[in-house]
Protein backbone atom coordinates (compact mmCIF):
# COMPACT_ATOMS: atom_id res chain seq x y z
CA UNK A 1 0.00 0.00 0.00
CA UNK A 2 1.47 3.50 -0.92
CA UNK A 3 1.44 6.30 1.58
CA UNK A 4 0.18 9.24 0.39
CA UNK A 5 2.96 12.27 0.44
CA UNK A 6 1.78 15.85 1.28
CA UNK A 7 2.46 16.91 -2.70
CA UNK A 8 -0.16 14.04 -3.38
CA UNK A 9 -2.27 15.44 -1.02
CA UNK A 10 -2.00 18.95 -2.65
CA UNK A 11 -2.46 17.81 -5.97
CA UNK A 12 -5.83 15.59 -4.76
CA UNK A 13 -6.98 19.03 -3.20
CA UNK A 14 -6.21 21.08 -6.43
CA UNK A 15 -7.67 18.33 -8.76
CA UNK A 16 -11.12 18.31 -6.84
CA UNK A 17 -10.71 22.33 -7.02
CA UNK A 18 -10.24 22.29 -10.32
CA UNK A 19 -13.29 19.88 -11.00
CA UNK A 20 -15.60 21.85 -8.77
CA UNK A 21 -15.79 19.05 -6.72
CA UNK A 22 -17.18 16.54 -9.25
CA UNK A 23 -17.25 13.18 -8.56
CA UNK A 24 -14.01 11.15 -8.98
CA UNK A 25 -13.96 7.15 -8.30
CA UNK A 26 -10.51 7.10 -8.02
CA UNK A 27 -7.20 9.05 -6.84
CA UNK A 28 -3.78 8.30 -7.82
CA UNK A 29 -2.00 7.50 -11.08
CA UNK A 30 -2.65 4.95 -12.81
CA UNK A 31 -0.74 1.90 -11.59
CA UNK A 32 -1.72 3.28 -7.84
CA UNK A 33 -5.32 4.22 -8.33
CA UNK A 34 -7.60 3.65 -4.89
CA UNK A 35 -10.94 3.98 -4.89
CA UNK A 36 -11.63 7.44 -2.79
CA UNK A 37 -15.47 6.90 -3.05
CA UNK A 38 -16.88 4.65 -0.05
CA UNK A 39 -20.22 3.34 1.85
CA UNK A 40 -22.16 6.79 3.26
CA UNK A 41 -20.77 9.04 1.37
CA UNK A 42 -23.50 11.73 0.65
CA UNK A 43 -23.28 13.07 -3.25
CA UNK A 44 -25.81 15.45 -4.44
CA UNK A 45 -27.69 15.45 -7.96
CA UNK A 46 -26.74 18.90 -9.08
CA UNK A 47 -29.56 19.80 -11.35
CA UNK A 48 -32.14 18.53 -8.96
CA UNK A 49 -30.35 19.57 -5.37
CA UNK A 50 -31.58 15.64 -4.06
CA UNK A 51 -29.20 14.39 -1.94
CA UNK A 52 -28.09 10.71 -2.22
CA UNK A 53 -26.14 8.65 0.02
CA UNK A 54 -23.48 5.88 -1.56
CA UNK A 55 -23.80 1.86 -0.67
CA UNK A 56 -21.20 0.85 -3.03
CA UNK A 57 -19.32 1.21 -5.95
CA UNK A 58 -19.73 -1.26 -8.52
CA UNK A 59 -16.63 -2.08 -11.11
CA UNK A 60 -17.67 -3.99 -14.14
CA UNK A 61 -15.77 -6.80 -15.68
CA UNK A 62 -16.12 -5.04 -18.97
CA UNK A 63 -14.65 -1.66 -19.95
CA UNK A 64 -18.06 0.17 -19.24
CA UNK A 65 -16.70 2.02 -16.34
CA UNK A 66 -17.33 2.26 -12.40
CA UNK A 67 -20.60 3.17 -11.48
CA UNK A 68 -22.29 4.23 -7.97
CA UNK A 69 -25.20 2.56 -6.33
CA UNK A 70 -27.33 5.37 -4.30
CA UNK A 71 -30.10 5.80 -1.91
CA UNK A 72 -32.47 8.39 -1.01
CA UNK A 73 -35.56 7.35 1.27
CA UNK A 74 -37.70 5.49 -1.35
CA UNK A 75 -34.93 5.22 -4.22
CA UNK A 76 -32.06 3.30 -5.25
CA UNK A 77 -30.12 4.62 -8.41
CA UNK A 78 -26.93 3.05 -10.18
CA UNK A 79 -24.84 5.76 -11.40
CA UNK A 80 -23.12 5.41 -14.76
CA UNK A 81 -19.35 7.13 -15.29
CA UNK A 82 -20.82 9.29 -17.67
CA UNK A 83 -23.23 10.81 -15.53
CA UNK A 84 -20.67 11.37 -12.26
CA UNK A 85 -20.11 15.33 -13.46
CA UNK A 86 -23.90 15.70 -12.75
CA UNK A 87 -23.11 15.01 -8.92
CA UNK A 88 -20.73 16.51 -6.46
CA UNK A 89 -19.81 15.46 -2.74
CA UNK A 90 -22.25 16.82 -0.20
């Protein structure tokens, strides 16, 4: 397991800056990448304001991409890649 230094720290910080804190699956390069998204996490729908909170992240065998599976009292959604710049950490 890699430690994270303080200049990865700074460039995680600057990264989710820079994204106005859109969703990311993942920090670190590519041979080092850790999922950063866990269980309770609460992401919000930015068009709608609805808050959602995360149960897990789901990584397909194929190449389709990580997706998140959400709640909200009376809802479960599963979250395509595509869509993650629609939602931002709460």
């Amino acid at each position: 397991m890699k430690v994270l230094s303080s200049d990865d720290i700074i460039d995680l910080v600057k990264n989710m800056q820079k994204r106005n804190e859109n969703i990311d699956v993942f920090a670190g390069k590519e041979s080092d990448k850790k999922i950063i998204v866990k269980k309770g996490l609460k992401i919000r729908h930015k068009p709608s304001g609805l808050i959602y909170t995360v149960l897990k992240v789901v990584i397909p065998d194929d190449s389709s991409g990580p997706k998140i599976l959400c709640r909200r009292p009376g809802k479960e959604l599963l979250i395509p890649n595509s869509e993650f710049k629609n939602y931002e950490r709460q």
